[in-house]
PDB file of N, CA and C in Angstrom:
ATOM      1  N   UNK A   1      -7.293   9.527  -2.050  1.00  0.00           N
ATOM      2  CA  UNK A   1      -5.913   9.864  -1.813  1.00  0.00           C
ATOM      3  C   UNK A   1      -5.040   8.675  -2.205  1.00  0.00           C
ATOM      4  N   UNK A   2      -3.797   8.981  -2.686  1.00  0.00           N
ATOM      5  CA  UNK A   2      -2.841   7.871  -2.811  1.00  0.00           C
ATOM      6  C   UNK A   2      -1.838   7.496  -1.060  1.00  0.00           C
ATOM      7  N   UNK A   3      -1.955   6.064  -1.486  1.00  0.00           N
ATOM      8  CA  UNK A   3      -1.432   5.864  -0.165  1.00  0.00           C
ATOM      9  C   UNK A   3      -0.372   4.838  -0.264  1.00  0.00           C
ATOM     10  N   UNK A   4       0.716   5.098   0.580  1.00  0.00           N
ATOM     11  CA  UNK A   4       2.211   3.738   0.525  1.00  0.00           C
ATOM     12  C   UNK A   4       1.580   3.165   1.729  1.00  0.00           C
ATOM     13  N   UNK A   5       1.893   1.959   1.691  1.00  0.00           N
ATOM     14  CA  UNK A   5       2.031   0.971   2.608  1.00  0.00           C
ATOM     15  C   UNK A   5       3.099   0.214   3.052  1.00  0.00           C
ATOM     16  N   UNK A   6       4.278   0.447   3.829  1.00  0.00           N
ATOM     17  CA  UNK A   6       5.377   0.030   3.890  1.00  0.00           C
ATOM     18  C   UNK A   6       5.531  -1.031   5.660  1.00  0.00           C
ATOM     19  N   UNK A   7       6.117  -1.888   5.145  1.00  0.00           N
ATOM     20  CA  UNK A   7       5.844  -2.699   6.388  1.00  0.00           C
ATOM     21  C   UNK A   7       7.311  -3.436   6.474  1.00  0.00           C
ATOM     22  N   UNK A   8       7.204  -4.179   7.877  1.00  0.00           N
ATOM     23  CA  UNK A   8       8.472  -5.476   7.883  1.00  0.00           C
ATOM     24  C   UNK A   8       8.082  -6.024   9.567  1.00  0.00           C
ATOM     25  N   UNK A   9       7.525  -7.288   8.943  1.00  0.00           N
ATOM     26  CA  UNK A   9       6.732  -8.218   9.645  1.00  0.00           C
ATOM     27  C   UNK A   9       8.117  -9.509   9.871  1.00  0.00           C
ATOM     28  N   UNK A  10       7.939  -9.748  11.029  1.00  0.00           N
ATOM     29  CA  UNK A  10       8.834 -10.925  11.253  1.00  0.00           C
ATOM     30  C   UNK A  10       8.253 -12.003  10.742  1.00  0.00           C
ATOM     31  N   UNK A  11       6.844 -12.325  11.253  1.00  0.00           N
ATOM     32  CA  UNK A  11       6.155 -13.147  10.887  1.00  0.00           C
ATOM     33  C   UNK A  11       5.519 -13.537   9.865  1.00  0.00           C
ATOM     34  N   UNK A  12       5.742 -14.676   8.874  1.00  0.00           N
ATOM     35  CA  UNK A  12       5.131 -15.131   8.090  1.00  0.00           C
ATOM     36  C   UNK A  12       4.333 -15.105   7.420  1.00  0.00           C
ATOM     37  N   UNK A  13       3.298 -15.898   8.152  1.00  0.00           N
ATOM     38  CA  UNK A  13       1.837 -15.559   8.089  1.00  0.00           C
ATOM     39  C   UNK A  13       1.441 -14.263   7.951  1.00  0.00           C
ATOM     40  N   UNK A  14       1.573 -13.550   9.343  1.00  0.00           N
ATOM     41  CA  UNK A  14       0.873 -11.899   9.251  1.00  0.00           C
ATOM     42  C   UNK A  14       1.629 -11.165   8.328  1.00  0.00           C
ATOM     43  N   UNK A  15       2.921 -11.306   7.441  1.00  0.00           N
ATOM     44  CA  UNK A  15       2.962 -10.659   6.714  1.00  0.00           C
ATOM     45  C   UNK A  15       2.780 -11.050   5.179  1.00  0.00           C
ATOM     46  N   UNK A  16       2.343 -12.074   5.083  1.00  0.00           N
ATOM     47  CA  UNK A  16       1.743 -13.201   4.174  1.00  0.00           C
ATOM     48  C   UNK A  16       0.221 -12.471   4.241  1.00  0.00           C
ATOM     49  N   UNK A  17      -0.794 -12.299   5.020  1.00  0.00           N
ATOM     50  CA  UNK A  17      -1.689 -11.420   5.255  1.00  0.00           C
ATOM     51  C   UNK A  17      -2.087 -10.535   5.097  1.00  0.00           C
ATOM     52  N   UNK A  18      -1.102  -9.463   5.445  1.00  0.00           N
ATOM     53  CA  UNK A  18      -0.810  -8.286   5.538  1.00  0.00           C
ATOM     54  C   UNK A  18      -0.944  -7.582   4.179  1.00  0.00           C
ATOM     55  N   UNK A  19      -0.037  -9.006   3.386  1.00  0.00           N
ATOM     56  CA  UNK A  19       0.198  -8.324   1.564  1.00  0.00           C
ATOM     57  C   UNK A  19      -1.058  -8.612   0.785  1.00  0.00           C
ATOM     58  N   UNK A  20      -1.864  -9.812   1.352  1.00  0.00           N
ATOM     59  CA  UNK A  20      -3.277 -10.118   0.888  1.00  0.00           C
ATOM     60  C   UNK A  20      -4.499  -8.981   1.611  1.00  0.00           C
ATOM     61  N   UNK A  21      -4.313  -8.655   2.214  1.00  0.00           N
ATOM     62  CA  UNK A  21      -4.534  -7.826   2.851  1.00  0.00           C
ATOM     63  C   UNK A  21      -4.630  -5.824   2.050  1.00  0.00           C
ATOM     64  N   UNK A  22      -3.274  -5.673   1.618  1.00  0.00           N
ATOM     65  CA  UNK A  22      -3.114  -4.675   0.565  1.00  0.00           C
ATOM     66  C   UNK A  22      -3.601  -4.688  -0.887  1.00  0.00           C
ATOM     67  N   UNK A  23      -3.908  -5.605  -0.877  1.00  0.00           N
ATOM     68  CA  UNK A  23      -4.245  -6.662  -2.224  1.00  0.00           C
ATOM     69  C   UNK A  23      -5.533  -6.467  -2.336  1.00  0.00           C
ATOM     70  N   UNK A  24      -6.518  -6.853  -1.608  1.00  0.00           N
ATOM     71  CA  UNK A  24      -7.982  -6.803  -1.139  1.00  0.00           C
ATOM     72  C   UNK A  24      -8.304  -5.570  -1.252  1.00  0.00           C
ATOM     73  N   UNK A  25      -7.358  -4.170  -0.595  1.00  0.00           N
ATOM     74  CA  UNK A  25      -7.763  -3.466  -0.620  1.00  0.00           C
ATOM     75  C   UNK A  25      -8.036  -2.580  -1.853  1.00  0.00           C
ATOM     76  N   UNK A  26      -6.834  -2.914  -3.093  1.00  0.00           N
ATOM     77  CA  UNK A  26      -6.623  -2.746  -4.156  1.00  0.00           C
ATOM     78  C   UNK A  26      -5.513  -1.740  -4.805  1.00  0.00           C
ATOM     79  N   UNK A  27      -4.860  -2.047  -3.752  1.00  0.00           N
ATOM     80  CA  UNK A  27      -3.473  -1.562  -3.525  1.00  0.00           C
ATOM     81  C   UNK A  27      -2.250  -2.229  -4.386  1.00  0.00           C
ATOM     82  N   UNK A  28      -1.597  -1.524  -5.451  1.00  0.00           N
ATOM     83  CA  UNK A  28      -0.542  -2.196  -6.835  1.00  0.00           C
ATOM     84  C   UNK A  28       0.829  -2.359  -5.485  1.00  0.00           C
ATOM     85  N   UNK A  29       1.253  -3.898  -5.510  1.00  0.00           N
ATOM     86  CA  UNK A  29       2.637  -3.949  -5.308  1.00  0.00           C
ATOM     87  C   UNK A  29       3.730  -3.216  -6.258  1.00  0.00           C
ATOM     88  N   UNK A  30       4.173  -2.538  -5.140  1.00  0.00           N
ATOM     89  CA  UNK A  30       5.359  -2.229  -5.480  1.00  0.00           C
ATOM     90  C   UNK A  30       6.978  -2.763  -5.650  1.00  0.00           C
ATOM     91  N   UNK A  31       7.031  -3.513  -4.363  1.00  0.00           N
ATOM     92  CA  UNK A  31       7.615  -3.839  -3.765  1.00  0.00           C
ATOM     93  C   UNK A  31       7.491  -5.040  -3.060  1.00  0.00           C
ATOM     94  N   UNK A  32       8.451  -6.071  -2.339  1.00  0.00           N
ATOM     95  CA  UNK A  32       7.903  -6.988  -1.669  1.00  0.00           C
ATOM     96  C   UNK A  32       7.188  -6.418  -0.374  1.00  0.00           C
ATOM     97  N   UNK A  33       7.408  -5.569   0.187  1.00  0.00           N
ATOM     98  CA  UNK A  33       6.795  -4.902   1.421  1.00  0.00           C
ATOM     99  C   UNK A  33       6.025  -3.468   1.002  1.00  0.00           C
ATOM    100  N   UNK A  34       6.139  -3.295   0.039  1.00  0.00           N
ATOM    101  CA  UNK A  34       5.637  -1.894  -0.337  1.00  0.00           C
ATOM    102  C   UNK A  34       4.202  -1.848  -1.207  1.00  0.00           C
ATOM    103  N   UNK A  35       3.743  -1.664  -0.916  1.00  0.00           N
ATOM    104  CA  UNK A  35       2.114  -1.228  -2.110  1.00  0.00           C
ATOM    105  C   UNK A  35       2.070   0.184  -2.122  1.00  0.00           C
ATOM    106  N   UNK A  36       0.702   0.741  -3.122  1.00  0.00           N
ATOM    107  CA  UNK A  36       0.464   1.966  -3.215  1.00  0.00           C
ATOM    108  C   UNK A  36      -0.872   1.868  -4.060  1.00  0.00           C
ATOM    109  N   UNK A  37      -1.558   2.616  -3.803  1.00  0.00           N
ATOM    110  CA  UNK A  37      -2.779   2.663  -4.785  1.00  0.00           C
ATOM    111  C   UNK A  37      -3.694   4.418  -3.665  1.00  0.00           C
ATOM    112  N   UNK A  38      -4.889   4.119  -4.337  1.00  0.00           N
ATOM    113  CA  UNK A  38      -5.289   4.951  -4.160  1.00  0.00           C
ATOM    114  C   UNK A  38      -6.668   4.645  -3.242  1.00  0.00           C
ATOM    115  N   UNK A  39      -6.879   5.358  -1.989  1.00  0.00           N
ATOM    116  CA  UNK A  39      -7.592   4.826  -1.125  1.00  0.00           C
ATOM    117  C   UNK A  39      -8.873   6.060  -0.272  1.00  0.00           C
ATOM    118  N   UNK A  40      -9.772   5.853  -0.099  1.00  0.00           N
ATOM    119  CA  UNK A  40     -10.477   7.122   0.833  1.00  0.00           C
ATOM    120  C   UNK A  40      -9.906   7.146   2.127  1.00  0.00           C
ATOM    121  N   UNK A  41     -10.764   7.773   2.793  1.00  0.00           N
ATOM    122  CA  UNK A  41     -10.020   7.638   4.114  1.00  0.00           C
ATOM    123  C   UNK A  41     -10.824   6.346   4.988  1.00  0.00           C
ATOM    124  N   UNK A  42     -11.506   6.496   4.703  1.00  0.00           N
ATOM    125  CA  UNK A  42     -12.626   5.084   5.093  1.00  0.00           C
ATOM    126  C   UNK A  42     -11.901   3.707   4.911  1.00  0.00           C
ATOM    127  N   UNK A  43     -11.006   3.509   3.205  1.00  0.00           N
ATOM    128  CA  UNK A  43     -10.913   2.545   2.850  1.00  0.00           C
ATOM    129  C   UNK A  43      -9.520   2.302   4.106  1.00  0.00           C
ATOM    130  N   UNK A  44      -9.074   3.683   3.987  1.00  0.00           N
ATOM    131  CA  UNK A  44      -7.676   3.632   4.759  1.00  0.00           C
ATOM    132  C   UNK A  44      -7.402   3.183   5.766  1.00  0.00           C
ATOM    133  N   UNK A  45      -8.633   3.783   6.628  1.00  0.00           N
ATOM    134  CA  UNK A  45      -8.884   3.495   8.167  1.00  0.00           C
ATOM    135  C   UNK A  45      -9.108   2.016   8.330  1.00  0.00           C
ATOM    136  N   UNK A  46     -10.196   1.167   7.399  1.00  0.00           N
ATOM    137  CA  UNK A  46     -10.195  -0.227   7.434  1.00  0.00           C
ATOM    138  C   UNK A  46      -9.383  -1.241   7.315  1.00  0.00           C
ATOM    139  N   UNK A  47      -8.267  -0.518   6.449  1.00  0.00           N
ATOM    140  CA  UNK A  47      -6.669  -1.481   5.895  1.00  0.00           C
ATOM    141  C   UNK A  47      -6.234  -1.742   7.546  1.00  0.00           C
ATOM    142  N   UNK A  48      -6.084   0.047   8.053  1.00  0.00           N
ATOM    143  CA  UNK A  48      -5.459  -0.510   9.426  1.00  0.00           C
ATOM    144  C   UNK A  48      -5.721  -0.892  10.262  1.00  0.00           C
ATOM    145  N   UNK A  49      -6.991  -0.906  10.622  1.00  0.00           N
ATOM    146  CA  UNK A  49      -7.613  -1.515  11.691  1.00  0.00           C
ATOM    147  C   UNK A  49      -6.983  -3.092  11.294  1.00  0.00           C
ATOM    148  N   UNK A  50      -7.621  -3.463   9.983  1.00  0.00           N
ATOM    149  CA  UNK A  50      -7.162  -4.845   9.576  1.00  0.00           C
ATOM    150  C   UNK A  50      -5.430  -5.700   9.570  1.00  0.00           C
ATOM    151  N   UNK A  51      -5.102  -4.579   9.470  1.00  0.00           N
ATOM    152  CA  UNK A  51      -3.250  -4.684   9.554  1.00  0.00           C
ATOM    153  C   UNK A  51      -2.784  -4.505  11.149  1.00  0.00           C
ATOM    154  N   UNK A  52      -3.502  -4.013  11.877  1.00  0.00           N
ATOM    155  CA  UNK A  52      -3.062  -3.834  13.183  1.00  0.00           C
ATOM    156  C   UNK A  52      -3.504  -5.446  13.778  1.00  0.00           C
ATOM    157  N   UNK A  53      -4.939  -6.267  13.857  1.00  0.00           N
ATOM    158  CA  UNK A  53      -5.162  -6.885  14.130  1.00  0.00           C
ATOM    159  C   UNK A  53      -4.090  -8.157  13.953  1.00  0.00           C
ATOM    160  N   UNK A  54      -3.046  -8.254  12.810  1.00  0.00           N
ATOM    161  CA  UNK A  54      -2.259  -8.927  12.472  1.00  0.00           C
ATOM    162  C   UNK A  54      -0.673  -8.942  13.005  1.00  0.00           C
ATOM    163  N   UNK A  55      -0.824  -8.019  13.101  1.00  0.00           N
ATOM    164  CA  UNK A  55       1.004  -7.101  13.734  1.00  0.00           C
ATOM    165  C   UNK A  55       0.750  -7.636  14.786  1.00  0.00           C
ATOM    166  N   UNK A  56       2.899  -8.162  14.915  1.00  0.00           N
ATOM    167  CA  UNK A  56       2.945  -7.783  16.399  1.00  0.00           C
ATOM    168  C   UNK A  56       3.717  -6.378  16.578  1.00  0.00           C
ATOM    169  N   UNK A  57       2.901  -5.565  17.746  1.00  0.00           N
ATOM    170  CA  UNK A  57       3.166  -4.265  18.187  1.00  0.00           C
ATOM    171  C   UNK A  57       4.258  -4.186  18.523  1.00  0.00           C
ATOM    172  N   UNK A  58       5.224  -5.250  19.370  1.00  0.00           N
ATOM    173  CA  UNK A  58       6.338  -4.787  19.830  1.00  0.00           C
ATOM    174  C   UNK A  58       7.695  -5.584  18.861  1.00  0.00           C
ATOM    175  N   UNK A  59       7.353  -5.794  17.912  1.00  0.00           N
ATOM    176  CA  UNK A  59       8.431  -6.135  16.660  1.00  0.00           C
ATOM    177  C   UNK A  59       8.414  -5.623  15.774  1.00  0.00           C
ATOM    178  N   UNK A  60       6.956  -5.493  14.899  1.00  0.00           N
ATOM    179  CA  UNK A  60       6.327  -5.344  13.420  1.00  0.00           C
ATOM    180  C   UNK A  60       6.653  -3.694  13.289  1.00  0.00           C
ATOM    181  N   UNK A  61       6.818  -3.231  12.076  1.00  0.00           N
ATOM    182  CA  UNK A  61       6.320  -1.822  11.423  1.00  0.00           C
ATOM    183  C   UNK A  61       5.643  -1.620  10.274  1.00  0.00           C
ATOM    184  N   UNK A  62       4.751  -1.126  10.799  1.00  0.00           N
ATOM    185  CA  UNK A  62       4.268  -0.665   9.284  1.00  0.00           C
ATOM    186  C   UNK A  62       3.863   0.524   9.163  1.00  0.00           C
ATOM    187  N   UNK A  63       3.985   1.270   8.171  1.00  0.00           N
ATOM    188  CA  UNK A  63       3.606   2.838   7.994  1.00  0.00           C
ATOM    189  C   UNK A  63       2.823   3.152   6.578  1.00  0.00           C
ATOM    190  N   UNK A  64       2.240   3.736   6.600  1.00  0.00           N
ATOM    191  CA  UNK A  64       0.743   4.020   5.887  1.00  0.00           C
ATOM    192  C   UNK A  64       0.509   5.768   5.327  1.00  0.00           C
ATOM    193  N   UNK A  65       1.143   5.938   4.931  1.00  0.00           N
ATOM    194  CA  UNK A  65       1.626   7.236   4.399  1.00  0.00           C
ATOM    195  C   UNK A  65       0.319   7.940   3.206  1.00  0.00           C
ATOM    196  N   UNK A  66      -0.146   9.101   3.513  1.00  0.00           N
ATOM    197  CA  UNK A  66      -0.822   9.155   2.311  1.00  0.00           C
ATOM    198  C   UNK A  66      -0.274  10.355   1.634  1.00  0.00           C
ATOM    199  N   UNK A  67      -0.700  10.788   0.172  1.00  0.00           N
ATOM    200  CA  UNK A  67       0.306  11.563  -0.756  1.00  0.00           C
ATOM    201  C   UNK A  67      -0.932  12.298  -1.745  1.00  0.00           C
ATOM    202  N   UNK A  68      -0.412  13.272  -1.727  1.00  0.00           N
ATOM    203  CA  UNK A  68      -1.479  13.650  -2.524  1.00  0.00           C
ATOM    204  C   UNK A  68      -1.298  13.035  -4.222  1.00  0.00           C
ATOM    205  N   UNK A  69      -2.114  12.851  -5.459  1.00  0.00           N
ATOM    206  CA  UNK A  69      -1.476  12.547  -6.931  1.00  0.00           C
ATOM    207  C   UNK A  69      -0.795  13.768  -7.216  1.00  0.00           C
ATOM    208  N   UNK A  70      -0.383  15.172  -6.541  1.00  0.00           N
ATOM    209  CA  UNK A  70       0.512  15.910  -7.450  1.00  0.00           C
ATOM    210  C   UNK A  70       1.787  15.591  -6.819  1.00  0.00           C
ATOM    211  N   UNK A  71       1.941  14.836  -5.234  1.00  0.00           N
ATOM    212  CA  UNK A  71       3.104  14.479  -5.119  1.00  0.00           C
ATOM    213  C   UNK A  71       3.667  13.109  -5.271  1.00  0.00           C
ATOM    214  N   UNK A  72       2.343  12.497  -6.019  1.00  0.00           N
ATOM    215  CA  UNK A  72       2.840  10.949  -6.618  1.00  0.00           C
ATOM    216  C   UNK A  72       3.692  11.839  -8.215  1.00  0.00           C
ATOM    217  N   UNK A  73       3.097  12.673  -8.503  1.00  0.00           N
ATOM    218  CA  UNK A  73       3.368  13.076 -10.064  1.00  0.00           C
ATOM    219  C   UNK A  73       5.304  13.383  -9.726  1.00  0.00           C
ATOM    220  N   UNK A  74       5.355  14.468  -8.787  1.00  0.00           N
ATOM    221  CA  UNK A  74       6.930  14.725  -7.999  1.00  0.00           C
ATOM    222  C   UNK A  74       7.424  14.033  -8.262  1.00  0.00           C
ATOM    223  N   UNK A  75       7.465  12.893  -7.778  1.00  0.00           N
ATOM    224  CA  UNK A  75       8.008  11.937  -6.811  1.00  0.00           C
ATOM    225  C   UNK A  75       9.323  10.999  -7.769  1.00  0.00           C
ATOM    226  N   UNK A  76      10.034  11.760  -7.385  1.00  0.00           N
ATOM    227  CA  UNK A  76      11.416  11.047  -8.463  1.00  0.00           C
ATOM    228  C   UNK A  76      11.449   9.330  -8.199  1.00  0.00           C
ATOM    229  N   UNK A  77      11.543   8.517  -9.581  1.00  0.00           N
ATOM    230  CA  UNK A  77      11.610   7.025  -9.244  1.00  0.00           C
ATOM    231  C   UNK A  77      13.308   7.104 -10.026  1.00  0.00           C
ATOM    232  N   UNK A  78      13.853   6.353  -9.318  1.00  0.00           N
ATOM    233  CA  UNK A  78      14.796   5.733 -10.096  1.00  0.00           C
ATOM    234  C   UNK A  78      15.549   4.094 -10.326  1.00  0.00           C
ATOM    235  N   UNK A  79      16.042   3.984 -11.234  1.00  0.00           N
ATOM    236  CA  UNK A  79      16.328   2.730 -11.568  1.00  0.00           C
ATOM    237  C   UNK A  79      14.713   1.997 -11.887  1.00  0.00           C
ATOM    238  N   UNK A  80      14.418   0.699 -11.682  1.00  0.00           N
ATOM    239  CA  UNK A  80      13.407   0.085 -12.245  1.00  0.00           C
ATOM    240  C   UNK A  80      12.081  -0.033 -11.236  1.00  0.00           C
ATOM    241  N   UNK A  81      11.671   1.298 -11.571  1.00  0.00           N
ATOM    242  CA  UNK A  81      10.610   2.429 -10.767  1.00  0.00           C
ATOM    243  C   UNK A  81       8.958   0.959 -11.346  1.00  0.00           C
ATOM    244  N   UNK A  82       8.268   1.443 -10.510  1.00  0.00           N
ATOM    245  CA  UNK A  82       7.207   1.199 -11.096  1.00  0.00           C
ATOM    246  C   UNK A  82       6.267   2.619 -11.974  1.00  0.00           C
ATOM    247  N   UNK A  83       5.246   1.939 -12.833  1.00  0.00           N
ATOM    248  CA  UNK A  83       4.400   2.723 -13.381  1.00  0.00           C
ATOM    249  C   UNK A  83       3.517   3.867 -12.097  1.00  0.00           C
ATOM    250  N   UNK A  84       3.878   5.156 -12.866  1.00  0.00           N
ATOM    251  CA  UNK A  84       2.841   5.289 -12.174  1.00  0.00           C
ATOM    252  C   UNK A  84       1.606   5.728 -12.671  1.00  0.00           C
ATOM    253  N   UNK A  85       1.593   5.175 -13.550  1.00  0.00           N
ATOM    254  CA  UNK A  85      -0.085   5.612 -14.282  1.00  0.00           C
ATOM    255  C   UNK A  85      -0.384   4.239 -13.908  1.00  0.00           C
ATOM    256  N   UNK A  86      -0.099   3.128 -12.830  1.00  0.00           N
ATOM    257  CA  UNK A  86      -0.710   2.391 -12.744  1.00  0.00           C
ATOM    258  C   UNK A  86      -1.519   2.293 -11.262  1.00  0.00           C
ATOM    259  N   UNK A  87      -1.574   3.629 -10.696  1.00  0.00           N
ATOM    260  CA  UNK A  87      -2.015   3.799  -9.747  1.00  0.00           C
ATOM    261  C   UNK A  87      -2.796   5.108  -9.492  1.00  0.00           C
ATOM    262  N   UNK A  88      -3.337   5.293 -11.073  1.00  0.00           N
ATOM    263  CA  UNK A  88      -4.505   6.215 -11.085  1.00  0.00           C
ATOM    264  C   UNK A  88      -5.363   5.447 -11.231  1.00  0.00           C
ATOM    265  N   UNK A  89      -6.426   6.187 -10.478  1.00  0.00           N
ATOM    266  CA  UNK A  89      -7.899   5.590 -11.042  1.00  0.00           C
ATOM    267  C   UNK A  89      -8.359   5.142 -12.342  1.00  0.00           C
ATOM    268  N   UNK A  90      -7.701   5.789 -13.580  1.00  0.00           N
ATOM    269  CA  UNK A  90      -8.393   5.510 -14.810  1.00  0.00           C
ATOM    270  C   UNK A  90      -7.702   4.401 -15.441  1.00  0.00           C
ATOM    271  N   UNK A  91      -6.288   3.651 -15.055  1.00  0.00           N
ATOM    272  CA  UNK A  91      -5.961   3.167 -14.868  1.00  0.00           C
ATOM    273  C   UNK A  91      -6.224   1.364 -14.569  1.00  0.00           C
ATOM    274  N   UNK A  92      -6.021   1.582 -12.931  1.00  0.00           N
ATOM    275  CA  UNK A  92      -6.674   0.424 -12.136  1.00  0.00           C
ATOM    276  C   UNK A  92      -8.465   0.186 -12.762  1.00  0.00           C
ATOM    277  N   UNK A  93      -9.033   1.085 -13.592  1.00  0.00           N
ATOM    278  CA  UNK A  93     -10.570   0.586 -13.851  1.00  0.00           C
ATOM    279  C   UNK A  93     -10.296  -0.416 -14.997  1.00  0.00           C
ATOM    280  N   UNK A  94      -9.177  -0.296 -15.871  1.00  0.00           N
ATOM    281  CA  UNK A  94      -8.958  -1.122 -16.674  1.00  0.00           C
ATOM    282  C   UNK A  94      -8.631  -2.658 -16.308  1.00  0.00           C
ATOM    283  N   UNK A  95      -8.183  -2.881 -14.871  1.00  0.00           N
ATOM    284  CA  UNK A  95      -7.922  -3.720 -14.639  1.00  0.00           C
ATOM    285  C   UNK A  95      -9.445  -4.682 -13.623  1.00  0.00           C
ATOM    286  N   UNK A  96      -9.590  -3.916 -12.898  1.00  0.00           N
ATOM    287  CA  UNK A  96     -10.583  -4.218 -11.764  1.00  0.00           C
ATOM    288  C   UNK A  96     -12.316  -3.936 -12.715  1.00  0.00           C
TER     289      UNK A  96
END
């Protein structure tokens, strides 16, 4: 499944983490707070366990959205959008 990762960490570090963290998982920045890539549910469940351990609960947000690829295909970008053929699988194999 394709998945956003949208966050806003007060903290530094954990959100210094957080983005290494999305990174690891193999998740394309989007954004300074935003990633997206494509994830199982396994991989998904592990991001957050791993992202929760970092958050603080009563400041931090982060939301973890998953999408199917026909509503990544939808999905109107505007102004200076990212690729999104860079968050298909056939894609990211070119890179990874």
């Amino acid at each position: 499944m394709i998945c956003w990762v949208l966050y806003d960490i007060s903290n530094d570090k954990a959100r210094n983490r957080v983005a290494k963290l999305c990174k690891q998982a193999g998740l394309y920045r989007v954004q300074y707070s935003v990633f997206l890539g494509s994830l199982n549910s396994n991989e998904k469940d592990t991001l957050s366990l791993a992202i929760e351990e970092w958050i603080d609960e009563d400041k931090d947000r982060v939301y973890i959205f998953p999408m199917t690829r026909q509503q990544l295909v939808e999905t109107e970008l505007l102004g200076q959008a990212f690729d999104k053929k860079l968050v298909t699988d056939e894609i990211r194999a070119l890179f990874f």
